[in-house]
Protein backbone atom coordinates (compact mmCIF):
# COMPACT_ATOMS: atom_id res chain seq x y z
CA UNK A 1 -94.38 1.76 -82.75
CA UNK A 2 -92.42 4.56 -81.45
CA UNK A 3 -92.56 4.63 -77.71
CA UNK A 4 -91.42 7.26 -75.19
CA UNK A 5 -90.27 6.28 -71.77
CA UNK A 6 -88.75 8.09 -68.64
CA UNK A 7 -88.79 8.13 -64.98
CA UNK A 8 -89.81 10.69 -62.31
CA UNK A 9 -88.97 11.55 -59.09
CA UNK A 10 -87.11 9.88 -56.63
CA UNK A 11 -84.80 7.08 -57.53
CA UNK A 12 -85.02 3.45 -56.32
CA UNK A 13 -83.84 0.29 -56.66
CA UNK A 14 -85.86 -1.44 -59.31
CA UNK A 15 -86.09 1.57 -61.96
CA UNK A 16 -83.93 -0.48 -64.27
CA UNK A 17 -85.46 -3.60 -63.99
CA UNK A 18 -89.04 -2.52 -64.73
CA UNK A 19 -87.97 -0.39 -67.92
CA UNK A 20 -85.85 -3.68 -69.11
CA UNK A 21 -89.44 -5.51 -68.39
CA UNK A 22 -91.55 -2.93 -70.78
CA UNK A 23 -89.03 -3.43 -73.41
CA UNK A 24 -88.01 -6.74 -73.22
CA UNK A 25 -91.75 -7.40 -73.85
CA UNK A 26 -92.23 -4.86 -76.74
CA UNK A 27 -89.16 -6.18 -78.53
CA UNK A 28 -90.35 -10.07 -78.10
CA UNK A 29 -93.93 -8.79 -79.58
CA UNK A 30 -93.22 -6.27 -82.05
CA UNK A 31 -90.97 -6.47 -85.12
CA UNK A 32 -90.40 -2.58 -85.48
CA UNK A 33 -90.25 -0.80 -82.15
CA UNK A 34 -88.27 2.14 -81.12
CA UNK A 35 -87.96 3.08 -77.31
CA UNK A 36 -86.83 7.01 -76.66
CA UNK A 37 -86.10 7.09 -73.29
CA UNK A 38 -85.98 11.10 -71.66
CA UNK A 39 -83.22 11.68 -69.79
CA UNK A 40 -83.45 13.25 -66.09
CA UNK A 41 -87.56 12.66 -66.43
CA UNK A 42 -90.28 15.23 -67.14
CA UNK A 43 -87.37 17.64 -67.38
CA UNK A 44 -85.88 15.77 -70.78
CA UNK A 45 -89.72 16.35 -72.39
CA UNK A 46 -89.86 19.51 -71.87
CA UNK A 47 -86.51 20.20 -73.35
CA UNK A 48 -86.15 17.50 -75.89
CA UNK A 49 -83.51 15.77 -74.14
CA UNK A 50 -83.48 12.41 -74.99
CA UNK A 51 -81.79 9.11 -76.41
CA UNK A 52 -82.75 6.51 -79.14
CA UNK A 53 -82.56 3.22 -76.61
CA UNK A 54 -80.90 0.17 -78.42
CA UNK A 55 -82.30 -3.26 -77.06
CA UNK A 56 -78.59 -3.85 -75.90
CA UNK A 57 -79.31 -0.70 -73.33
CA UNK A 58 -81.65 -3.08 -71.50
CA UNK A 59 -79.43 -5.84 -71.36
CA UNK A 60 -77.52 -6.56 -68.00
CA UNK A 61 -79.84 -4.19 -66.06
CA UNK A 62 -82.60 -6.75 -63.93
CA UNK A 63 -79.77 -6.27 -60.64
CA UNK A 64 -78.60 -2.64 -61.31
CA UNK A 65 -80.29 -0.08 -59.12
CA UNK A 66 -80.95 3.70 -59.66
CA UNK A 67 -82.22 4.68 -63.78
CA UNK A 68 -80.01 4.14 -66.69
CA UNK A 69 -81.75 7.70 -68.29
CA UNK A 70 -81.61 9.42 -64.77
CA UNK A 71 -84.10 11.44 -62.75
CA UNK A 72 -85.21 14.63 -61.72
CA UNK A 73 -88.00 16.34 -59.31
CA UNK A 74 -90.28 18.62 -60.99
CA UNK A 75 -93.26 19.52 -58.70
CA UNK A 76 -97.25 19.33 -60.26
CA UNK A 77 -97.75 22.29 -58.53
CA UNK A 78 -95.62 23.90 -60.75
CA UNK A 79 -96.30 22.33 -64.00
CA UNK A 80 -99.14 24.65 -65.54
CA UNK A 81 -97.21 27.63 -64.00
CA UNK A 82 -95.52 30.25 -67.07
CA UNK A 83 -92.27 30.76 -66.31
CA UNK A 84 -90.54 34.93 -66.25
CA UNK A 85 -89.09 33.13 -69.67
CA UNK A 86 -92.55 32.52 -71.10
CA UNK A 87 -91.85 28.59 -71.05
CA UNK A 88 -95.22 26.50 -71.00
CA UNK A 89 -93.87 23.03 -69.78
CA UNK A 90 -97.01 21.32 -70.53
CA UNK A 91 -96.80 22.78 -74.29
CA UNK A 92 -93.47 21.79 -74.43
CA UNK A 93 -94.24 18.17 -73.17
CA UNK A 94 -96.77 17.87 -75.92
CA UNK A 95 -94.70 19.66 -78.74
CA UNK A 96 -91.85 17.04 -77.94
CA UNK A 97 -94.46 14.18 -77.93
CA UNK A 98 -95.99 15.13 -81.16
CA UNK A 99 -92.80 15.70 -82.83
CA UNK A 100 -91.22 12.81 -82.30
CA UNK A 101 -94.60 11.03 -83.62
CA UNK A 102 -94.60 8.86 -80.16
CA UNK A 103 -97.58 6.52 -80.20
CA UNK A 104 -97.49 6.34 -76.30
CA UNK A 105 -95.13 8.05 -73.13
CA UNK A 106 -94.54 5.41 -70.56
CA UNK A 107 -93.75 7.19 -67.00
CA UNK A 108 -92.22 5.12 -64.16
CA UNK A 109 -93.17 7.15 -60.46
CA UNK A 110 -94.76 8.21 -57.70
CA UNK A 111 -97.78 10.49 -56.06
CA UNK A 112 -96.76 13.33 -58.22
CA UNK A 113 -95.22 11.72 -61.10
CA UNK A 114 -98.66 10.21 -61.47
CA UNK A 115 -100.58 13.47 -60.91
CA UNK A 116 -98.50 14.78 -64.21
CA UNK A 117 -99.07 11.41 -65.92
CA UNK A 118 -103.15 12.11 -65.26
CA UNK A 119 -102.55 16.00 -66.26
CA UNK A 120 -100.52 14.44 -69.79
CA UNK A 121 -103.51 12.21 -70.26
CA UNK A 122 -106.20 14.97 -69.75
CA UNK A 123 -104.24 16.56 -72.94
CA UNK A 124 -104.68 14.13 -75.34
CA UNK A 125 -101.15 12.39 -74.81
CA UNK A 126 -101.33 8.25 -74.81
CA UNK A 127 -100.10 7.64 -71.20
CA UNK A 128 -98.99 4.36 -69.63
CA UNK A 129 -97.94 4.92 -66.26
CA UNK A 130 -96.08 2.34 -63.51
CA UNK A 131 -96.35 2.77 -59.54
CA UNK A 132 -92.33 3.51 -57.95
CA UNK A 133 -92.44 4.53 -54.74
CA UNK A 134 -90.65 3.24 -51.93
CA UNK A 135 -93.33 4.24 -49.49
CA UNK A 136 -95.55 1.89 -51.01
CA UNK A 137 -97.86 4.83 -50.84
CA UNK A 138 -99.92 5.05 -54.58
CA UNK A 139 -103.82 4.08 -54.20
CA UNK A 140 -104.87 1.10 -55.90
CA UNK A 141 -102.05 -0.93 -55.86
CA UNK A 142 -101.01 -3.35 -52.91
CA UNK A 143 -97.45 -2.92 -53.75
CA UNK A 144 -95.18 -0.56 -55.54
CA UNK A 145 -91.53 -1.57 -56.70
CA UNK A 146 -88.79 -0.34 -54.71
CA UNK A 147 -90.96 -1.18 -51.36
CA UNK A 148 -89.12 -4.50 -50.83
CA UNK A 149 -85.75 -2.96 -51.42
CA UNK A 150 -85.94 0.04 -49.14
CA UNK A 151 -87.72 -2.30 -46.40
CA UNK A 152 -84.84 -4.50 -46.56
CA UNK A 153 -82.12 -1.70 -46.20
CA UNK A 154 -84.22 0.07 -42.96
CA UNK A 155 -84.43 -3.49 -41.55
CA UNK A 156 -81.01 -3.99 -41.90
CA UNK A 157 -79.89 -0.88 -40.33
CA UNK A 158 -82.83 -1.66 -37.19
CA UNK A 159 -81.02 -5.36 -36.99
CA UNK A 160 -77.22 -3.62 -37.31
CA UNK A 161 -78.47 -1.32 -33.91
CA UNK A 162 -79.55 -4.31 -32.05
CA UNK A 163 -76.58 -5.11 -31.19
CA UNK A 164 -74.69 -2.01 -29.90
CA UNK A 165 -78.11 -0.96 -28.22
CA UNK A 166 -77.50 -4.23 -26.02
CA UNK A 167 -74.48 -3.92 -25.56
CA UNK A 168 -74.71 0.08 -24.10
CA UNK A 169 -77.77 -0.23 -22.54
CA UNK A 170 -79.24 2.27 -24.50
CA UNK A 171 -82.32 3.52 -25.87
CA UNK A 172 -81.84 4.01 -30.19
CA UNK A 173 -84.05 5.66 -32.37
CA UNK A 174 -83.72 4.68 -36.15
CA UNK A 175 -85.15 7.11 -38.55
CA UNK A 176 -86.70 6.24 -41.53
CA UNK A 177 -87.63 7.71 -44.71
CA UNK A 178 -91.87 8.19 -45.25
CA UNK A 179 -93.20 11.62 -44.96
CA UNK A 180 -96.39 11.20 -45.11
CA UNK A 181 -97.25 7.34 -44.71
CA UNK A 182 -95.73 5.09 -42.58
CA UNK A 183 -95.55 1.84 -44.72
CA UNK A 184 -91.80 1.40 -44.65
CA UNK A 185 -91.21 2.19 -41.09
CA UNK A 186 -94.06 -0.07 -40.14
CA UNK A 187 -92.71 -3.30 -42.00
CA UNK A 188 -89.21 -2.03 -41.49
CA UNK A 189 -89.88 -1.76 -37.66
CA UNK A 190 -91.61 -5.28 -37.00
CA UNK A 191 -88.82 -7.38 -39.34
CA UNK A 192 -86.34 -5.77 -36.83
CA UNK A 193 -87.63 -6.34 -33.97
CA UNK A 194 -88.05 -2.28 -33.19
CA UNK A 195 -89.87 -2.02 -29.70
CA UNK A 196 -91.68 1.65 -30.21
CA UNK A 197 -93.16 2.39 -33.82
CA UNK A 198 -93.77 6.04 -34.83
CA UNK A 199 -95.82 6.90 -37.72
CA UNK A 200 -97.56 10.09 -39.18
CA UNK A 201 -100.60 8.63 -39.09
CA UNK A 202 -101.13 7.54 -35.82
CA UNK A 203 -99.72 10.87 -34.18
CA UNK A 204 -98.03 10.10 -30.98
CA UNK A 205 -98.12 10.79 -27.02
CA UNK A 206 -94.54 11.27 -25.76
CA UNK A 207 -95.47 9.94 -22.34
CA UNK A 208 -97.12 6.97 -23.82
CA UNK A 209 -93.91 6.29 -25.54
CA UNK A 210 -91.60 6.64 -22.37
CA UNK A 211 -94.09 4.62 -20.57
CA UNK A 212 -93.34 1.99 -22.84
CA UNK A 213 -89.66 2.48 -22.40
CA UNK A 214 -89.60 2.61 -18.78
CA UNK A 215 -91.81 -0.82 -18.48
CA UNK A 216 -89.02 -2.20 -20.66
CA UNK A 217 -86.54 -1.14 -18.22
CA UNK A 218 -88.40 -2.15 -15.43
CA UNK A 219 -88.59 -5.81 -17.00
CA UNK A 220 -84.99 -5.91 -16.74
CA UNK A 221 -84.88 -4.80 -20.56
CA UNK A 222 -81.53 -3.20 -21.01
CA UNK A 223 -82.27 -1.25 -24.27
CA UNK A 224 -85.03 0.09 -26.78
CA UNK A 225 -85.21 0.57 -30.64
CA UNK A 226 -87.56 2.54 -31.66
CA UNK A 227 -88.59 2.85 -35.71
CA UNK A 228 -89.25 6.58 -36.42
CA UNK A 229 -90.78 7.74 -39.71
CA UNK A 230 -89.57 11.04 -40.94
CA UNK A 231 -92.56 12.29 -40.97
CA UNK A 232 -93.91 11.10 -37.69
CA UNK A 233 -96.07 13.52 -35.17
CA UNK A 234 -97.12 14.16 -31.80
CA UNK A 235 -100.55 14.79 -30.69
CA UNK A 236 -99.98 18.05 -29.64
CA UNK A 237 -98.60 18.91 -33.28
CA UNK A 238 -101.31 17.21 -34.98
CA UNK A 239 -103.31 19.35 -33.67
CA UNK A 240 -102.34 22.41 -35.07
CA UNK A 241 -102.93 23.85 -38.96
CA UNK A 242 -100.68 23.19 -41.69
CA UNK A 243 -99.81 26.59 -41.31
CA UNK A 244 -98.93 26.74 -37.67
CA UNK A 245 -97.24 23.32 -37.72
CA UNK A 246 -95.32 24.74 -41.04
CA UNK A 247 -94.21 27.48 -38.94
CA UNK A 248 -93.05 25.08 -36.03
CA UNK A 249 -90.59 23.33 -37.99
CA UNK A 250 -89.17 26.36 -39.72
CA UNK A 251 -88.07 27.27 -36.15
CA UNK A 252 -86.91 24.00 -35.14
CA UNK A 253 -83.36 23.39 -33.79
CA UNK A 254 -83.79 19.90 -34.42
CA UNK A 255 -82.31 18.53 -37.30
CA UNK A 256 -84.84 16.00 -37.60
CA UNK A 257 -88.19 14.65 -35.71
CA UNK A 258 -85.91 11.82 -34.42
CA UNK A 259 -83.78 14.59 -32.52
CA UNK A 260 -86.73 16.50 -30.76
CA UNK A 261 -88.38 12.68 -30.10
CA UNK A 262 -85.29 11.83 -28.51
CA UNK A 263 -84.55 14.82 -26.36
CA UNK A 264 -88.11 14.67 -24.77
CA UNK A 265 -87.56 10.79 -24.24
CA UNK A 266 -84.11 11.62 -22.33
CA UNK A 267 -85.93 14.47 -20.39
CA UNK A 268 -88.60 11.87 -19.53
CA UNK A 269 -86.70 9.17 -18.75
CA UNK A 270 -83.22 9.79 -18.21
CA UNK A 271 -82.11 7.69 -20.52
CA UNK A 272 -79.28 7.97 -22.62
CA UNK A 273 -80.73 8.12 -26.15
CA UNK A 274 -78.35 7.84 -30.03
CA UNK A 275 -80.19 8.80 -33.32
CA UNK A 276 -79.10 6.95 -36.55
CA UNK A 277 -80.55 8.31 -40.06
CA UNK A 278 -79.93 5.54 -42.96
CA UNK A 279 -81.18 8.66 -45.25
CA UNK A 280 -80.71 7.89 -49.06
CA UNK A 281 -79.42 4.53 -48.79
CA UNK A 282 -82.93 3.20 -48.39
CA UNK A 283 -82.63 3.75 -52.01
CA UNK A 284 -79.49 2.62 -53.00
CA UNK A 285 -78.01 -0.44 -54.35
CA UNK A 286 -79.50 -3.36 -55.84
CA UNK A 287 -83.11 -4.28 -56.25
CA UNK A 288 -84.16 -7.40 -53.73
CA UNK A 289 -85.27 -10.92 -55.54
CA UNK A 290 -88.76 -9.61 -54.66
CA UNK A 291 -88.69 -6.43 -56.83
CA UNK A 292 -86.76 -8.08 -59.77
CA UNK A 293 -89.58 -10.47 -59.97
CA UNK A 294 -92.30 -7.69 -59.27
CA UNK A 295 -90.97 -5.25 -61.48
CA UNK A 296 -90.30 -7.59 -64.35
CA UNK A 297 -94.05 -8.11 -64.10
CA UNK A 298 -95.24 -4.72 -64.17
CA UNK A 299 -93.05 -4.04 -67.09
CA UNK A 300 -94.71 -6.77 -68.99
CA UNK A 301 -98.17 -6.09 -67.84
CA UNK A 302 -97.22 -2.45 -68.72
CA UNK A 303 -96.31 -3.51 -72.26
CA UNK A 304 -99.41 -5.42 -73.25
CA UNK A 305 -101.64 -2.72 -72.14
CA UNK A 306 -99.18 -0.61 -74.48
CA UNK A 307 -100.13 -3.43 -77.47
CA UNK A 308 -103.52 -3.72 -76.73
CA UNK A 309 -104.17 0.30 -77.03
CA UNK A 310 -105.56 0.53 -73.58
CA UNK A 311 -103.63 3.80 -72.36
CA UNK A 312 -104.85 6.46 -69.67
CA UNK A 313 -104.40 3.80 -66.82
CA UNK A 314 -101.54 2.73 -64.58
CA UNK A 315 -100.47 -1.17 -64.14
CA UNK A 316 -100.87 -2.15 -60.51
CA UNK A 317 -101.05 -5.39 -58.34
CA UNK A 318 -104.51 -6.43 -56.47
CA UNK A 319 -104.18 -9.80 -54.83
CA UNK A 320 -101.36 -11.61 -56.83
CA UNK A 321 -102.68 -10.09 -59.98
CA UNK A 322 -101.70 -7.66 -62.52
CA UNK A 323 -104.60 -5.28 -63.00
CA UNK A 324 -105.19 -1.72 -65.10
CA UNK A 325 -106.52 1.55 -62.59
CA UNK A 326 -107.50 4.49 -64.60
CA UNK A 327 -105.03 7.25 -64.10
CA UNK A 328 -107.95 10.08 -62.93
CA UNK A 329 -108.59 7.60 -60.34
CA UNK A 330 -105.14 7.32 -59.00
CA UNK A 331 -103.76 10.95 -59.29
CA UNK A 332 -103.78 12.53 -56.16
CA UNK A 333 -104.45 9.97 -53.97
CA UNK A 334 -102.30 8.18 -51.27
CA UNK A 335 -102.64 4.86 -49.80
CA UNK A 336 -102.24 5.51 -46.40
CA UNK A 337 -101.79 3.14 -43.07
CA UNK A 338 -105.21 2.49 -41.27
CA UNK A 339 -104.64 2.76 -37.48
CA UNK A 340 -107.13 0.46 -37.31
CA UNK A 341 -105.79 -2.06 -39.72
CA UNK A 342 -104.83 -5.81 -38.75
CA UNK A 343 -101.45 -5.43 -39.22
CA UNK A 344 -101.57 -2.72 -36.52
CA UNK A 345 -103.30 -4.75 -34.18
CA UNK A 346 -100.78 -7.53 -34.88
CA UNK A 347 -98.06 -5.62 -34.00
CA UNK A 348 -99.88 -4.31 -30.88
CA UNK A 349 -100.45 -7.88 -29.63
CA UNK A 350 -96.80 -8.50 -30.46
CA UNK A 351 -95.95 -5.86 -27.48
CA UNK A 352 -94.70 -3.13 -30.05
CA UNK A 353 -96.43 0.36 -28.76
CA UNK A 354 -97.31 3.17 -30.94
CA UNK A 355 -96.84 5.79 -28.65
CA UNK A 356 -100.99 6.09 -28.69
């Protein structure tokens, strides 16, 4: 078999370790494989850019973190779209495909990885596809690799703060990385202990959340953390239409959400207030125990499905098991967090406030 493999997207930690799992499987069950992985993702398809893998390229890689064939972003909004040049990149994802006689492309990424992955499929390409994301944010699986890892990092970070918020007396805000779901920050938050949770989707009442901070003070608390999502947003903001919000962040002079949050929470409260952005290390470094193990699964999970001829669907996890989710179910969909969830309740009977 002749199989094609290359990720999308964002990086994470556990990239490596879930392509050595798909071909450490494949080389255990097949006597003549070949693995082609595309270097910088969709991008290397499109242009023919690749690399005849070696099973020694796999080798040493279960701990390493980022992707051996690299990455790149190319949006699925822009993926049927002719360029001024006349190049058709889904034409020239399927020439390269058909040319190099591949019997199946396996695609490691997210939300809009998977969306191409789905659009691939729906052109006659075999397609085995695996859930990265470190927003933990693809439907139909309960966890994606890279999750653990990032949570970790943005814990650490929350934990680092505690101590220089106690020792200032002051009120912290940690930003971290999630758009448009608020997985991360909400696990990241409640392993570190972060008072105030922000997440986009449970939009958020400034004066709820220096209500919160003042009753901490007033308890003799000498300091706050609060857990910010990127992506995180008021009420008022909420309220508006993509366009109009659009608008209000192109005139922005905050840097961030975390900025604005924290100049309305020193207005409020008087407060002295410090912003710290982990960024891109949430990505970085080496994937946790939990990921090794979890993507070392998917990657074999992956691979049978690849042996057994069963392609269009992505590998994901539903209670403790392995199990196969059509790809035209998955594209386009996010997994988002439900304000009404357990979890959120937990945390609100812990004392944490969501600014609601």
């Amino acid at each position: 078999m002749r199989i094609g493999m290359l990720t999308s997207g964002g990086d994470c930690q556990s990239l490596n370790a879930t392509m050595r799992g798909v071909a450490k499987t494949l080389y255990n069950e097949l006597k003549d494989v070949e693995i082609i992985g595309f270097l910088e993702g969709y991008k290397g398809l499109m242009y023919e850019d690749y690399k005849v893998m070696k099973p020694r390229d796999f080798s040493g890689i279960l701990t390493e973190g980022g992707t051996i064939i690299g990455t790149s972003r190319q949006p699925f909004k822009q993926m049927r779209v002719i360029g001024e040049d006349g190049f058709d990149k889904v034409a020239a994802m399927k020439k390269t495909y058909k040319k190099l006689n591949l019997d199946c492309l396996v695609i490691l990424g997210g939300n809009g990885t998977q969306k191409t992955a789905n659009l691939l499929r729906e052109e006659g390409l075999n397609v085995v596809s695996l859930p990265k994301t470190i927003d933990n944010d693809l439907w139909g699986t309960d966890m994606t690799f890279g999750f653990q890892s990032a949570v970790n990092i943005a814990t650490e970070a929350i934990d680092c703060i505690h101590t220089t918020a106690a020792s200032h007396g002051r009120v912290f805000i940690v930003e971290v990385m999630g758009h448009k779901v608020g997985w991360l920050t909400l696990h990241a938050g409640m392993a570190g202990g972060a008072d105030i949770i922000l997440i986009p989707e449970i939009p958020y009442d400034i004066d709820k959340v220096a209500q919160a901070i003042e009753k901490r003070t007033k308890e003799g608390k000498r300091f706050s953390i609060l857990a910010v999502a990127e992506g995180a947003i008021s009420k008022e903001d909420a309220a508006l239409s993509k366009k109009e919000y659009k608008a209000k962040l192109a005139a922005s002079v905050y840097p961030s959400v975390s900025y604005e949050i924290g100049k309305r929470i020193e207005e409020k409260t008087g407060q002295e207030i410090r912003v710290t952005i982990p960024g891109h290390t949430q990505r970085g470094g080496s994937p946790c125990p939990y990921d090794r193990v979890l993507s070392s699964r998917f990657g074999a999970a992956a691979a049978k499905m690849i042996l057994d001829k069963d392609f269009g669907n992505m590998i994901g996890i539903k209670n403790g098991e392995m199990v196969r989710i059509p790809l035209a179910d998955v594209a386009g969909k996010l997994k988002m967090v439900n304000p009404d969830s357990s979890i959120i309740h937990e945390a609100k009977a812990l004392g944490i406030s969501f600014g609601d």
